[in-house]
PDB file of N, CA and C in Angstrom:
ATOM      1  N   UNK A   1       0.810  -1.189   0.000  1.00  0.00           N
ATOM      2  CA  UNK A   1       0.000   0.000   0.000  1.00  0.00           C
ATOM      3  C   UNK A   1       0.859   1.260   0.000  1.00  0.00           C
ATOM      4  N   UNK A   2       2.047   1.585   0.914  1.00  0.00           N
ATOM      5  CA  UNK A   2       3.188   2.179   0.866  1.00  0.00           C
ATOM      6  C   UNK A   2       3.347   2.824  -0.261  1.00  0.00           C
ATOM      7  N   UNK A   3       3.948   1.593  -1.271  1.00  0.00           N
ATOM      8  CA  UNK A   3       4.160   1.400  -2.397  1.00  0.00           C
ATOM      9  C   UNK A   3       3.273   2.689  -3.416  1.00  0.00           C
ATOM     10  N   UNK A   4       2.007   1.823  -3.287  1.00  0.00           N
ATOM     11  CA  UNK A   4       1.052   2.458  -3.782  1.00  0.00           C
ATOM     12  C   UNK A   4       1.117   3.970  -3.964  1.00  0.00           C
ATOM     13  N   UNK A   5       1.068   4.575  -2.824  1.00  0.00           N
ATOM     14  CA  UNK A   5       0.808   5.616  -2.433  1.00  0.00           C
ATOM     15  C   UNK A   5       1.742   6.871  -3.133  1.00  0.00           C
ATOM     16  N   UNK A   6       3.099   6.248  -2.732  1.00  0.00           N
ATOM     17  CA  UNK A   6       4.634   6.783  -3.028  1.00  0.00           C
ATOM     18  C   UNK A   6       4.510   6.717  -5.116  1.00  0.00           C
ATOM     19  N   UNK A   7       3.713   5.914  -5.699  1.00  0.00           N
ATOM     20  CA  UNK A   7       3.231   5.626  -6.960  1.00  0.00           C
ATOM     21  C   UNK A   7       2.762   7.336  -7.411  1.00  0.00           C
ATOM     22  N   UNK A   8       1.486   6.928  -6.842  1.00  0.00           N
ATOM     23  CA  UNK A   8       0.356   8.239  -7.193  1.00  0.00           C
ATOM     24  C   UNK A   8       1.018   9.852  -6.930  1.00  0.00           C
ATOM     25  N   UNK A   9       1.931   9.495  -6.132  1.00  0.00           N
ATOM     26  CA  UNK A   9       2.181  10.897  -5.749  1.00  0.00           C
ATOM     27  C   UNK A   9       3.350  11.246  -6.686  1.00  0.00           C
ATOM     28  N   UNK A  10       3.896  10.019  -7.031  1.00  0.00           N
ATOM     29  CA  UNK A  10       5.256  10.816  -8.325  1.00  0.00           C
ATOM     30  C   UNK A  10       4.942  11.090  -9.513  1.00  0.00           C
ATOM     31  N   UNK A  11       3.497  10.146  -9.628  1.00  0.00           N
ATOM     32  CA  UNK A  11       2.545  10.601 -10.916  1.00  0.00           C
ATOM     33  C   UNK A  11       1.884  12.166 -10.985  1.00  0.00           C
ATOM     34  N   UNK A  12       1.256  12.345  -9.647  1.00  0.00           N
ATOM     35  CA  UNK A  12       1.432  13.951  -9.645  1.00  0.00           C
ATOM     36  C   UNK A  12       2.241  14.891 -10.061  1.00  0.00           C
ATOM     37  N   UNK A  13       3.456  14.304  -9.446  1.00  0.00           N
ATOM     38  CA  UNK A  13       4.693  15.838  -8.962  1.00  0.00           C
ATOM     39  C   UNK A  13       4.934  15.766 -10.708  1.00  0.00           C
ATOM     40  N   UNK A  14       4.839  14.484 -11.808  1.00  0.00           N
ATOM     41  CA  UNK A  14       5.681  14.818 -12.704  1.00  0.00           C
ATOM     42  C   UNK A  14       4.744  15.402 -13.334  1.00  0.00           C
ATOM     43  N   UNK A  15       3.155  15.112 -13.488  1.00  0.00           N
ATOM     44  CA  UNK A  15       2.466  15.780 -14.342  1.00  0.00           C
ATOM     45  C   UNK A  15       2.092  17.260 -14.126  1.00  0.00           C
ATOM     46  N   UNK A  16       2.381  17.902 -12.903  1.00  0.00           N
ATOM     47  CA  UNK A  16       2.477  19.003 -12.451  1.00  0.00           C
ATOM     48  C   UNK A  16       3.956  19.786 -13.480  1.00  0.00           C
ATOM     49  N   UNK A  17       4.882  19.005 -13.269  1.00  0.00           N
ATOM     50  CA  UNK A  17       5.780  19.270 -13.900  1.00  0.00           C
ATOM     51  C   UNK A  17       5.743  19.579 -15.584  1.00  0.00           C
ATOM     52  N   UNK A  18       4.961  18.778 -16.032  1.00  0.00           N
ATOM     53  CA  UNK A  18       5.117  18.830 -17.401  1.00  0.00           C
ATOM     54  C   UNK A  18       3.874  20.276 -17.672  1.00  0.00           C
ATOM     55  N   UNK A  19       3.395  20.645 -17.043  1.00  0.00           N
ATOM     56  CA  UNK A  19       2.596  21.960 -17.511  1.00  0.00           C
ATOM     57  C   UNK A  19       3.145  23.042 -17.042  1.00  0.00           C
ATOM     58  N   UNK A  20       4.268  23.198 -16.415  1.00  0.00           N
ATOM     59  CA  UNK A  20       5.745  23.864 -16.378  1.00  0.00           C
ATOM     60  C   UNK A  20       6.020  24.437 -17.760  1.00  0.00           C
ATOM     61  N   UNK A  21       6.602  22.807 -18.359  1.00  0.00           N
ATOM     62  CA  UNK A  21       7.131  22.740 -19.626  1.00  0.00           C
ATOM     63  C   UNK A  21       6.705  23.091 -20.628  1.00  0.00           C
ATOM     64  N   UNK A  22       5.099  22.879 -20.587  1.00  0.00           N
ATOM     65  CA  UNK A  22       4.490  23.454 -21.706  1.00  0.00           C
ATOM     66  C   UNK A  22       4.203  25.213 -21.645  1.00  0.00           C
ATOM     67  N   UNK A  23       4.065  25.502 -20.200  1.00  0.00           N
ATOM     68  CA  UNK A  23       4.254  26.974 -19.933  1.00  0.00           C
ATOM     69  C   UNK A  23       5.474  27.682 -20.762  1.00  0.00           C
ATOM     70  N   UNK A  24       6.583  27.149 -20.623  1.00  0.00           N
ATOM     71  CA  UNK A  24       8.167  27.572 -21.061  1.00  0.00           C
ATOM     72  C   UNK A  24       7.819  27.683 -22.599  1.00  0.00           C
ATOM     73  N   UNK A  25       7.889  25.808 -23.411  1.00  0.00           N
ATOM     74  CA  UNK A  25       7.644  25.988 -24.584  1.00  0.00           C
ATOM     75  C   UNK A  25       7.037  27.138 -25.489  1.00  0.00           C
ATOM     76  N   UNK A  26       5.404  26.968 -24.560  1.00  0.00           N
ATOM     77  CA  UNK A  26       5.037  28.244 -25.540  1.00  0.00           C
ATOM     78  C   UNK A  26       5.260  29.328 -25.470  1.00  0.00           C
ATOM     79  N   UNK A  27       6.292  30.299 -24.013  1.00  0.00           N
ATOM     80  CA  UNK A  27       6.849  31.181 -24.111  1.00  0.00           C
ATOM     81  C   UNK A  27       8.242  31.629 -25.183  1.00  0.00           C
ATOM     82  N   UNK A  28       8.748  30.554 -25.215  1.00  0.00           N
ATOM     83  CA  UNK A  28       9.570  30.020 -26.206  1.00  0.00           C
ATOM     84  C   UNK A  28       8.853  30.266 -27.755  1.00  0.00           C
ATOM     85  N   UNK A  29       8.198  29.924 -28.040  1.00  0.00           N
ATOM     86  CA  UNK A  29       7.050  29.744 -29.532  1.00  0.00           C
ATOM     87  C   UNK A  29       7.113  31.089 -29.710  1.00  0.00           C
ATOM     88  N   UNK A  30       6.780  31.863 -28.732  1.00  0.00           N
ATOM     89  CA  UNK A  30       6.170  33.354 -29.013  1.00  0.00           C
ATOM     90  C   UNK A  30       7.106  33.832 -28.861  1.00  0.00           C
ATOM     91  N   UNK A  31       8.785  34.209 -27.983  1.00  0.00           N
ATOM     92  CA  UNK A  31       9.640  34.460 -28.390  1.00  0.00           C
ATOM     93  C   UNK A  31      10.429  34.665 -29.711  1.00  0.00           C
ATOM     94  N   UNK A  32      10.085  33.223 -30.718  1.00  0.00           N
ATOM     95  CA  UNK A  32      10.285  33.094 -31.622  1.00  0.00           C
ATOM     96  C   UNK A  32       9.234  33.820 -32.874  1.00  0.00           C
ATOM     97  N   UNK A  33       8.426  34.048 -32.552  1.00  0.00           N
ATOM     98  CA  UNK A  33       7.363  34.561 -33.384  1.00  0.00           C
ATOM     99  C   UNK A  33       7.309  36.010 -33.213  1.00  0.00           C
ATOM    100  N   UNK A  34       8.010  36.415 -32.186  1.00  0.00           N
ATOM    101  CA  UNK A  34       8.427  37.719 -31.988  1.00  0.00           C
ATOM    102  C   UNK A  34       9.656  38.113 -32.911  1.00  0.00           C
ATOM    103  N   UNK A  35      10.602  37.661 -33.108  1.00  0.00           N
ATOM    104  CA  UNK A  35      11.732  37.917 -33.668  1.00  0.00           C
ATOM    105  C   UNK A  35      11.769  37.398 -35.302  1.00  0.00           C
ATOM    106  N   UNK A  36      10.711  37.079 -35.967  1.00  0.00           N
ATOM    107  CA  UNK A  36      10.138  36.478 -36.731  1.00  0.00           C
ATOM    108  C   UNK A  36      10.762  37.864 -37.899  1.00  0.00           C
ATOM    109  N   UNK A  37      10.617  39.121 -37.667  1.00  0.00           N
ATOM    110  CA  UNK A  37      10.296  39.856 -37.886  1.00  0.00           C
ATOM    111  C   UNK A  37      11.793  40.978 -37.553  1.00  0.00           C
ATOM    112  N   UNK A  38      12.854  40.931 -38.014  1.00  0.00           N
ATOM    113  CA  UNK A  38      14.134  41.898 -38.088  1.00  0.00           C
ATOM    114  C   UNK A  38      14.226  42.888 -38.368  1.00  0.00           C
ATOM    115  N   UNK A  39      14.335  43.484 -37.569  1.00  0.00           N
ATOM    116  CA  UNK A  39      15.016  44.974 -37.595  1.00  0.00           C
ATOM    117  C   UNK A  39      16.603  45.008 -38.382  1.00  0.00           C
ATOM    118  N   UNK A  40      16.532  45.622 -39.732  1.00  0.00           N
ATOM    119  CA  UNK A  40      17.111  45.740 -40.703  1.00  0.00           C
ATOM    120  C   UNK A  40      18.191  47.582 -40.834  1.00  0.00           C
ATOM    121  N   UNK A  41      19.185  47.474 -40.709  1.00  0.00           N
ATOM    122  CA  UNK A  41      19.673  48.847 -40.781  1.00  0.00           C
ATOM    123  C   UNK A  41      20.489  48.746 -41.888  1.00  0.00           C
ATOM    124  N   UNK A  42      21.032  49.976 -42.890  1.00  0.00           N
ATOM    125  CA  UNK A  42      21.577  50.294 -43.723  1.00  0.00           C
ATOM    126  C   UNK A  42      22.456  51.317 -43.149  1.00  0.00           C
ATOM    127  N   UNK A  43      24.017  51.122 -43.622  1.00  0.00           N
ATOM    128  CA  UNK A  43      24.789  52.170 -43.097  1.00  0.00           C
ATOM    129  C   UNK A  43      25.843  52.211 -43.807  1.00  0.00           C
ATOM    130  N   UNK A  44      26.505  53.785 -44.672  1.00  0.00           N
ATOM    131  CA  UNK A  44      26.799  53.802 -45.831  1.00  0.00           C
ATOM    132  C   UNK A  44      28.322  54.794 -45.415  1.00  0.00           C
ATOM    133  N   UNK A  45      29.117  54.176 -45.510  1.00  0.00           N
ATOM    134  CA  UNK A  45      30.958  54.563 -44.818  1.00  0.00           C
ATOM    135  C   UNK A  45      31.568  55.129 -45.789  1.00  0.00           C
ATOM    136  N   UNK A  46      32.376  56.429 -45.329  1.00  0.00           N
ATOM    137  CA  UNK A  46      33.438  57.220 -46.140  1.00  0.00           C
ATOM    138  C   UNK A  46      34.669  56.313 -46.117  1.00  0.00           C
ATOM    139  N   UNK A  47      35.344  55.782 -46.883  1.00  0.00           N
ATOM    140  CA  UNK A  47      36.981  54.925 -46.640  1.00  0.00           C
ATOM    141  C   UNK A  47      37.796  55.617 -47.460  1.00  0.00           C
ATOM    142  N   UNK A  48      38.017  56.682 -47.675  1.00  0.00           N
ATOM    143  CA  UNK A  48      38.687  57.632 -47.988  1.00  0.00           C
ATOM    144  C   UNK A  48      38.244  58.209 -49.377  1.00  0.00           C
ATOM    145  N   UNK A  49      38.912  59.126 -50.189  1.00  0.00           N
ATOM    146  CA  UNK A  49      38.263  60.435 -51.217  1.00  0.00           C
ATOM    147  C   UNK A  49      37.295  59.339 -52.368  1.00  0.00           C
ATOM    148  N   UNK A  50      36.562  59.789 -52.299  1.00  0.00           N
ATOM    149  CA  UNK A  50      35.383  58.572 -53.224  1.00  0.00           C
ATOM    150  C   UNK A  50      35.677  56.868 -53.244  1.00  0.00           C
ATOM    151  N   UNK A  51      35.498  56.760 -52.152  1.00  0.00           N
ATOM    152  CA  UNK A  51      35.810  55.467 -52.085  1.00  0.00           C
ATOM    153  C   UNK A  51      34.514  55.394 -50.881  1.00  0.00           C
ATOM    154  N   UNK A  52      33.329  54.899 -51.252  1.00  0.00           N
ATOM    155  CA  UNK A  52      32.361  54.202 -50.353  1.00  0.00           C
ATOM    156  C   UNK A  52      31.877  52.805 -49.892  1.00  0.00           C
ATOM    157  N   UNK A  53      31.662  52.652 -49.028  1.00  0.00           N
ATOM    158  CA  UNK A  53      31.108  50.678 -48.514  1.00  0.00           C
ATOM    159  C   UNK A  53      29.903  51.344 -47.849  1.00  0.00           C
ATOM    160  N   UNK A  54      29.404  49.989 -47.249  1.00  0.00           N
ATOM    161  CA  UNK A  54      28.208  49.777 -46.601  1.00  0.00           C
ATOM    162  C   UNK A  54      28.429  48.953 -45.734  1.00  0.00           C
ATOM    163  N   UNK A  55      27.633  48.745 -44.819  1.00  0.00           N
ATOM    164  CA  UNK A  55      26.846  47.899 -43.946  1.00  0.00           C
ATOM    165  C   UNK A  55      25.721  47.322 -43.257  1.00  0.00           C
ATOM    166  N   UNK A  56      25.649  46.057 -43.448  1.00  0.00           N
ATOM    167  CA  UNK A  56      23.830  45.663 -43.047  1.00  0.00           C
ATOM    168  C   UNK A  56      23.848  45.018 -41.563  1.00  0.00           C
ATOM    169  N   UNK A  57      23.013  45.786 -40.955  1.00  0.00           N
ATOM    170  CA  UNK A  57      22.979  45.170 -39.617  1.00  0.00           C
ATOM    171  C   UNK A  57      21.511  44.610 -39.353  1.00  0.00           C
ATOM    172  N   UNK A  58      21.656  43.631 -38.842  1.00  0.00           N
ATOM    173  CA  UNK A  58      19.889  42.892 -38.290  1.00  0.00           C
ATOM    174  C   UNK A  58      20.157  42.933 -36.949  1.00  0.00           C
ATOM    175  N   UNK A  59      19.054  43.522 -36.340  1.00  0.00           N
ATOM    176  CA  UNK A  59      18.868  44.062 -35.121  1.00  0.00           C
ATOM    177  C   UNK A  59      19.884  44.535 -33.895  1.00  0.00           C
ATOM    178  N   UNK A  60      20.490  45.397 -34.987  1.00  0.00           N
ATOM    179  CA  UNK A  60      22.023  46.042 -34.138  1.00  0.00           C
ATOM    180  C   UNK A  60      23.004  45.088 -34.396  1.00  0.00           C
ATOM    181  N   UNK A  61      22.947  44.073 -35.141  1.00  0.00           N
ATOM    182  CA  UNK A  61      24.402  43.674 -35.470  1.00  0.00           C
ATOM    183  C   UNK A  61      24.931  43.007 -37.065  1.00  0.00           C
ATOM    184  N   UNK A  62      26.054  43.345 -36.888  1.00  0.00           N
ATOM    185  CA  UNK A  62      26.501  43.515 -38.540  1.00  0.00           C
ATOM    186  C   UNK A  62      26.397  42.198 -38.806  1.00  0.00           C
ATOM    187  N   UNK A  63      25.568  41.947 -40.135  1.00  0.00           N
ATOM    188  CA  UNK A  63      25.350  40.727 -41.016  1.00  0.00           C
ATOM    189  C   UNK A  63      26.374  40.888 -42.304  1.00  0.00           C
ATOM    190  N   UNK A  64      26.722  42.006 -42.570  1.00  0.00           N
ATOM    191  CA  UNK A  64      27.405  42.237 -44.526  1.00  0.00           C
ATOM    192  C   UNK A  64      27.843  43.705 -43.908  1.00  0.00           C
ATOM    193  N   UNK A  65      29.379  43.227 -44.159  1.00  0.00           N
ATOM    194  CA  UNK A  65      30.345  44.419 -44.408  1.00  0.00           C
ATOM    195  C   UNK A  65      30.703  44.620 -45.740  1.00  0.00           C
ATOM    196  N   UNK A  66      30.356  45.448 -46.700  1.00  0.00           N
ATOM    197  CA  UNK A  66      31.034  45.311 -47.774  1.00  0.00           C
ATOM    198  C   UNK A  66      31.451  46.567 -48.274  1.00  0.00           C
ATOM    199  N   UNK A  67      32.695  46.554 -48.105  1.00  0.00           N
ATOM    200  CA  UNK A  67      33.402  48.126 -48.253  1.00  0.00           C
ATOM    201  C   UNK A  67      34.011  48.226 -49.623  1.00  0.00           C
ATOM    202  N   UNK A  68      33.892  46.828 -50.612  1.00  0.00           N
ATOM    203  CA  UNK A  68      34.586  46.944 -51.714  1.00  0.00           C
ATOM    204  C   UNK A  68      33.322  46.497 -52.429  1.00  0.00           C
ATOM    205  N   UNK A  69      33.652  46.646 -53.918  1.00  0.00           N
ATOM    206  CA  UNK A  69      32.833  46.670 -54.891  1.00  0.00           C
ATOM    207  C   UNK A  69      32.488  45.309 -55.181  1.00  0.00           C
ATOM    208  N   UNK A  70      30.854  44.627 -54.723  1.00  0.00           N
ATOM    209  CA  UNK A  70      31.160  42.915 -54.822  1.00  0.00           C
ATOM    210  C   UNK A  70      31.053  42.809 -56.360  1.00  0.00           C
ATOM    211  N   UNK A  71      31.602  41.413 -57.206  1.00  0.00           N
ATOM    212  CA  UNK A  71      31.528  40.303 -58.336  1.00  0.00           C
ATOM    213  C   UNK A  71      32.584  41.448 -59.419  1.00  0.00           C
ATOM    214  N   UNK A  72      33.491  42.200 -58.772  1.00  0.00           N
ATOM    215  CA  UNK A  72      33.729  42.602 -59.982  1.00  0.00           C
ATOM    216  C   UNK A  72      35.459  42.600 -58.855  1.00  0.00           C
ATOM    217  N   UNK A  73      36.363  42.419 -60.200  1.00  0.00           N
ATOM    218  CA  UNK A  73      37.548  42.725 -60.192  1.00  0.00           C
ATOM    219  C   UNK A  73      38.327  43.645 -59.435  1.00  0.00           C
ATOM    220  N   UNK A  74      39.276  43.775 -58.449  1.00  0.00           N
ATOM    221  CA  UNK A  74      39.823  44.784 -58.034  1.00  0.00           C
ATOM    222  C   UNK A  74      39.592  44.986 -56.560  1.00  0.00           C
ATOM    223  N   UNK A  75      39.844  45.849 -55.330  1.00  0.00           N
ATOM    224  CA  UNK A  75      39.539  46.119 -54.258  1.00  0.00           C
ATOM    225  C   UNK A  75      38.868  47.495 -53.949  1.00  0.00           C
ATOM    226  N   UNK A  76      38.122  48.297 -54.485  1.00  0.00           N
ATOM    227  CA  UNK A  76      37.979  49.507 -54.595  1.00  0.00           C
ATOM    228  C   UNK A  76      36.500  49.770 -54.274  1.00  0.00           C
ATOM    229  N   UNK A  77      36.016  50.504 -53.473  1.00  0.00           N
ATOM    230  CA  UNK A  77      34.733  50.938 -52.923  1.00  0.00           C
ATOM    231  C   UNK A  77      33.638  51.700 -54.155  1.00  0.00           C
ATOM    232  N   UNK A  78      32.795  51.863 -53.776  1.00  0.00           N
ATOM    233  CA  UNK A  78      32.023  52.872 -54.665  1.00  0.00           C
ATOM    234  C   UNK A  78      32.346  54.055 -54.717  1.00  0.00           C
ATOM    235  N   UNK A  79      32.025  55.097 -55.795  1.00  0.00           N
ATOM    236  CA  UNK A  79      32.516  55.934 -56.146  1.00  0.00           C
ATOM    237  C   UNK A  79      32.096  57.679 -55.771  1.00  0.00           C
ATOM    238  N   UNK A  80      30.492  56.940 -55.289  1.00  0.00           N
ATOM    239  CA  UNK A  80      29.687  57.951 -54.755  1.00  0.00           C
ATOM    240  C   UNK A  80      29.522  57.246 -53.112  1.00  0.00           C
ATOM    241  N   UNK A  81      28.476  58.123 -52.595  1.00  0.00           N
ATOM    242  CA  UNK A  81      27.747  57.575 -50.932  1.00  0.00           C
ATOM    243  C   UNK A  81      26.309  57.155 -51.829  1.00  0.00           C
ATOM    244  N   UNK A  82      25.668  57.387 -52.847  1.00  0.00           N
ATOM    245  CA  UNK A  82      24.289  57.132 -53.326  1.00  0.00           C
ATOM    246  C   UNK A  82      24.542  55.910 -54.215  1.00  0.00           C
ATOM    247  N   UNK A  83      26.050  55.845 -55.126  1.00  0.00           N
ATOM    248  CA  UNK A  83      26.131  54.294 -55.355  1.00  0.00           C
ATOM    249  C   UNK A  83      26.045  53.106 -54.190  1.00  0.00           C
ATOM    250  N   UNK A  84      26.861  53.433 -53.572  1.00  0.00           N
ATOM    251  CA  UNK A  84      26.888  52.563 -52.236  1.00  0.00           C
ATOM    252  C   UNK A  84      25.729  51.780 -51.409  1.00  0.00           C
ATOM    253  N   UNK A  85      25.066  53.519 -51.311  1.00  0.00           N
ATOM    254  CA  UNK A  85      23.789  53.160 -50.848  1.00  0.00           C
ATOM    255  C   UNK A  85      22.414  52.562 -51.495  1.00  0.00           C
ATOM    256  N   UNK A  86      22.385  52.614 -53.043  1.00  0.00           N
ATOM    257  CA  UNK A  86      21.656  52.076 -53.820  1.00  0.00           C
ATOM    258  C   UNK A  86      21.930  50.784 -53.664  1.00  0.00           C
ATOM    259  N   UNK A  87      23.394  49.996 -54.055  1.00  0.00           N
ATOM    260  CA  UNK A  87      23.868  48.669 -53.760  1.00  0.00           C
ATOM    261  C   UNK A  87      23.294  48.071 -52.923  1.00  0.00           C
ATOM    262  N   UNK A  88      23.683  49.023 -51.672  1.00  0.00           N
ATOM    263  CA  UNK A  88      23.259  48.755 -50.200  1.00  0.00           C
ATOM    264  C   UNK A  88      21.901  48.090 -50.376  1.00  0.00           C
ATOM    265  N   UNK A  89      21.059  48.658 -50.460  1.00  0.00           N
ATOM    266  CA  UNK A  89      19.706  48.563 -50.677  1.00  0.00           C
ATOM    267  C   UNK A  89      19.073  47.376 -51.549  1.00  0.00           C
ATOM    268  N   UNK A  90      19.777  47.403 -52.448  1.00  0.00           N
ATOM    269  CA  UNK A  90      19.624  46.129 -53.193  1.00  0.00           C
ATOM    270  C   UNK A  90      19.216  44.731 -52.552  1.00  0.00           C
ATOM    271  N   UNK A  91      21.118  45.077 -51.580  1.00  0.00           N
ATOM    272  CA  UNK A  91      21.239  43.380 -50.926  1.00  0.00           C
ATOM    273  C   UNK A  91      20.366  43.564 -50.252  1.00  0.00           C
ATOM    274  N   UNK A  92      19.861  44.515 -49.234  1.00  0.00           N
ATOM    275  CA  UNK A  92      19.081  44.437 -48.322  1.00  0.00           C
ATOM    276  C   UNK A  92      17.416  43.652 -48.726  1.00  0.00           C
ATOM    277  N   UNK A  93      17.051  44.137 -49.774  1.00  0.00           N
ATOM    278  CA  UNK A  93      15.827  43.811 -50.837  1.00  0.00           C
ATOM    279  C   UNK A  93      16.161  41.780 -50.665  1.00  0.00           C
ATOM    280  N   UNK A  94      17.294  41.566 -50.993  1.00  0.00           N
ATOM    281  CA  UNK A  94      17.449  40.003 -51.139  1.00  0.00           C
ATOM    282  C   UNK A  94      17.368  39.097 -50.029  1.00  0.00           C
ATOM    283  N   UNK A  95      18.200  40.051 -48.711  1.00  0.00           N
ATOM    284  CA  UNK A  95      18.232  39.339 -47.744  1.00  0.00           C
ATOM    285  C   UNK A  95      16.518  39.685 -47.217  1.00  0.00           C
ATOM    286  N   UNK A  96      15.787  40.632 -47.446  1.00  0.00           N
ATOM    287  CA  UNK A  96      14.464  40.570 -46.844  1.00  0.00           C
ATOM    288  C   UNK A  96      13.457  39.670 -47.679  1.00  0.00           C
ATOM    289  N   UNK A  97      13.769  39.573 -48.813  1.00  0.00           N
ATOM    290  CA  UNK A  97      13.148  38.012 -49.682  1.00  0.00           C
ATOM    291  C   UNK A  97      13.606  36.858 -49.315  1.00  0.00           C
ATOM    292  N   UNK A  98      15.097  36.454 -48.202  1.00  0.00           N
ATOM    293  CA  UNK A  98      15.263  35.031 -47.636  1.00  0.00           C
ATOM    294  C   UNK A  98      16.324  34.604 -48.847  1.00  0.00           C
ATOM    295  N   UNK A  99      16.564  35.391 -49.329  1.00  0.00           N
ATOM    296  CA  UNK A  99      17.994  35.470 -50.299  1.00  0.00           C
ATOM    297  C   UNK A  99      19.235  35.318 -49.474  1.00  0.00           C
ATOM    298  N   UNK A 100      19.618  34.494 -48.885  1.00  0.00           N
ATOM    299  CA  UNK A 100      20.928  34.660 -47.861  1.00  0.00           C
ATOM    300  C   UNK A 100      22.351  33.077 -48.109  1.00  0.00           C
ATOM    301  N   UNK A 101      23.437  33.541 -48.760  1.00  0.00           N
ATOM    302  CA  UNK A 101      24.285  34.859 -48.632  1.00  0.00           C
ATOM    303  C   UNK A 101      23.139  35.832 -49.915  1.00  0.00           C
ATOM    304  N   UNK A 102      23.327  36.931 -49.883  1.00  0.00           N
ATOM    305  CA  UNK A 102      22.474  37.887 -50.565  1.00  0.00           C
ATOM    306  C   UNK A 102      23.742  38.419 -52.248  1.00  0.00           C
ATOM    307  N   UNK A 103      24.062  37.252 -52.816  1.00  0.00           N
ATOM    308  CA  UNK A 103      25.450  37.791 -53.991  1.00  0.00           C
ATOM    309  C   UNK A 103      24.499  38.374 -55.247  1.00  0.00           C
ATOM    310  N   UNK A 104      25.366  39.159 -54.994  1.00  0.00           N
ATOM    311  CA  UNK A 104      24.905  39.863 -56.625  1.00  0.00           C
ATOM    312  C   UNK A 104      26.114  39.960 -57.679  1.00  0.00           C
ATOM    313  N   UNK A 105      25.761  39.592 -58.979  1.00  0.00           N
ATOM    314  CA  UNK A 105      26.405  39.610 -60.274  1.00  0.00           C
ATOM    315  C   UNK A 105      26.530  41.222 -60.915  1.00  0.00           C
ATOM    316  N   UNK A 106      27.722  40.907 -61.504  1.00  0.00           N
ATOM    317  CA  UNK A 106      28.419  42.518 -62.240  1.00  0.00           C
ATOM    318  C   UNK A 106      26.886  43.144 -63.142  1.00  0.00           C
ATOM    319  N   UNK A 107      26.245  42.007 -63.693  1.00  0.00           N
ATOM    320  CA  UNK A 107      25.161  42.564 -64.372  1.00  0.00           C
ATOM    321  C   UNK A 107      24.072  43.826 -63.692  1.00  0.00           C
ATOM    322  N   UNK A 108      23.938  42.783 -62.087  1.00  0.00           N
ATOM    323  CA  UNK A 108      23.026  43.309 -61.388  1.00  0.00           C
ATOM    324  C   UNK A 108      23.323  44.524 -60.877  1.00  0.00           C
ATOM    325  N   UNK A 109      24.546  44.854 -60.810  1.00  0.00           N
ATOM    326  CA  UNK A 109      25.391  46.016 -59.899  1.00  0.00           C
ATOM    327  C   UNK A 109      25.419  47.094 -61.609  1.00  0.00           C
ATOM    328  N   UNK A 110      25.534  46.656 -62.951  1.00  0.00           N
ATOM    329  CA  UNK A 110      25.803  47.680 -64.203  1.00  0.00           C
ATOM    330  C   UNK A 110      23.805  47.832 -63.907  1.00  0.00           C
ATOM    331  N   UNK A 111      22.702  46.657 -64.012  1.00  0.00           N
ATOM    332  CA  UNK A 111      21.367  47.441 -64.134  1.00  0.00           C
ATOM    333  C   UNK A 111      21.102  48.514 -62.781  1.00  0.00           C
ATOM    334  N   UNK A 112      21.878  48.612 -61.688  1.00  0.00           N
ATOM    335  CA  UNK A 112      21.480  49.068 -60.826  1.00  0.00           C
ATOM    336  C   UNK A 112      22.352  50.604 -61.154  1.00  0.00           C
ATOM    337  N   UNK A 113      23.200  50.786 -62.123  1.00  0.00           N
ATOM    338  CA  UNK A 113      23.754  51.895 -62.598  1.00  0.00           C
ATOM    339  C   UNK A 113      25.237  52.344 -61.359  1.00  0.00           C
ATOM    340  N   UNK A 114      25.697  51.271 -60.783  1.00  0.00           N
ATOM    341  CA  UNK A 114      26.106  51.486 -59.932  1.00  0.00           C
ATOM    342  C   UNK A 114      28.181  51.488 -59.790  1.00  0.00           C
ATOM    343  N   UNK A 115      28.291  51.208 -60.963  1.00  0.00           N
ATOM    344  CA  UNK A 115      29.252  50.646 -61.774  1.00  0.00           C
ATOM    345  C   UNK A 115      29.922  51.834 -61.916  1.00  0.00           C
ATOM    346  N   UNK A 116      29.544  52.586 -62.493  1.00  0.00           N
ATOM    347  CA  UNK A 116      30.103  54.169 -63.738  1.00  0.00           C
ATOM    348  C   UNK A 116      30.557  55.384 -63.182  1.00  0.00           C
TER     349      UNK A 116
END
């Protein structure tokens, strides 16, 4: 009977326990369904006399440094702060479509006029 007893009562404590767990989980769920949703920044850097980069940050932290000119030849920044930032904008457009890494081709960077 002992037995018994010492039974029923661990059957309690654990099922008590497990609506704990499901408490957590779905705080967890909605955590996640909160952040579902990124805070996206654009930020467009002088690296000396016409030489521009960028940077993409998701929710205060840097995802894409790119201070040089991507898919094309050479090490050299953009030429304006509005090339840069057009670029900028671009990737940003890809990574908010689930485009990630977010690469763009010399084509995409000459239709974006960003090249010249």
């Amino acid at each position: 009977m002992r037995y018994f007893i010492i039974f029923i009562i661990s059957i309690f404590l654990f099922n008590c326990g497990d609506e704990s767990d499901k408490r957590e989980d779905a705080i967890q769920k909605e955590t996640r369904s909160i952040n579902k949703n990124p805070i996206y920044e654009l930020v467009v850097s002088e690296n000396g006399t016409n030489n521009f980069g960028c940077q993409i940050l998701q929710d205060g932290k840097m995802i894409i440094n790119q201070q040089i000119i991507p898919a094309i030849q050479g090490n050299k920044g953009f030429s304006t702060k509005e090339k840069a930032q057009t670029a900028g904008q671009f990737t940003l457009l890809k990574i908010k479509n689930g485009i990630f890494p977010p690469t763009v081709s010399p084509h995409e960077l000459d239709s974006l006029g960003v090249l010249h």
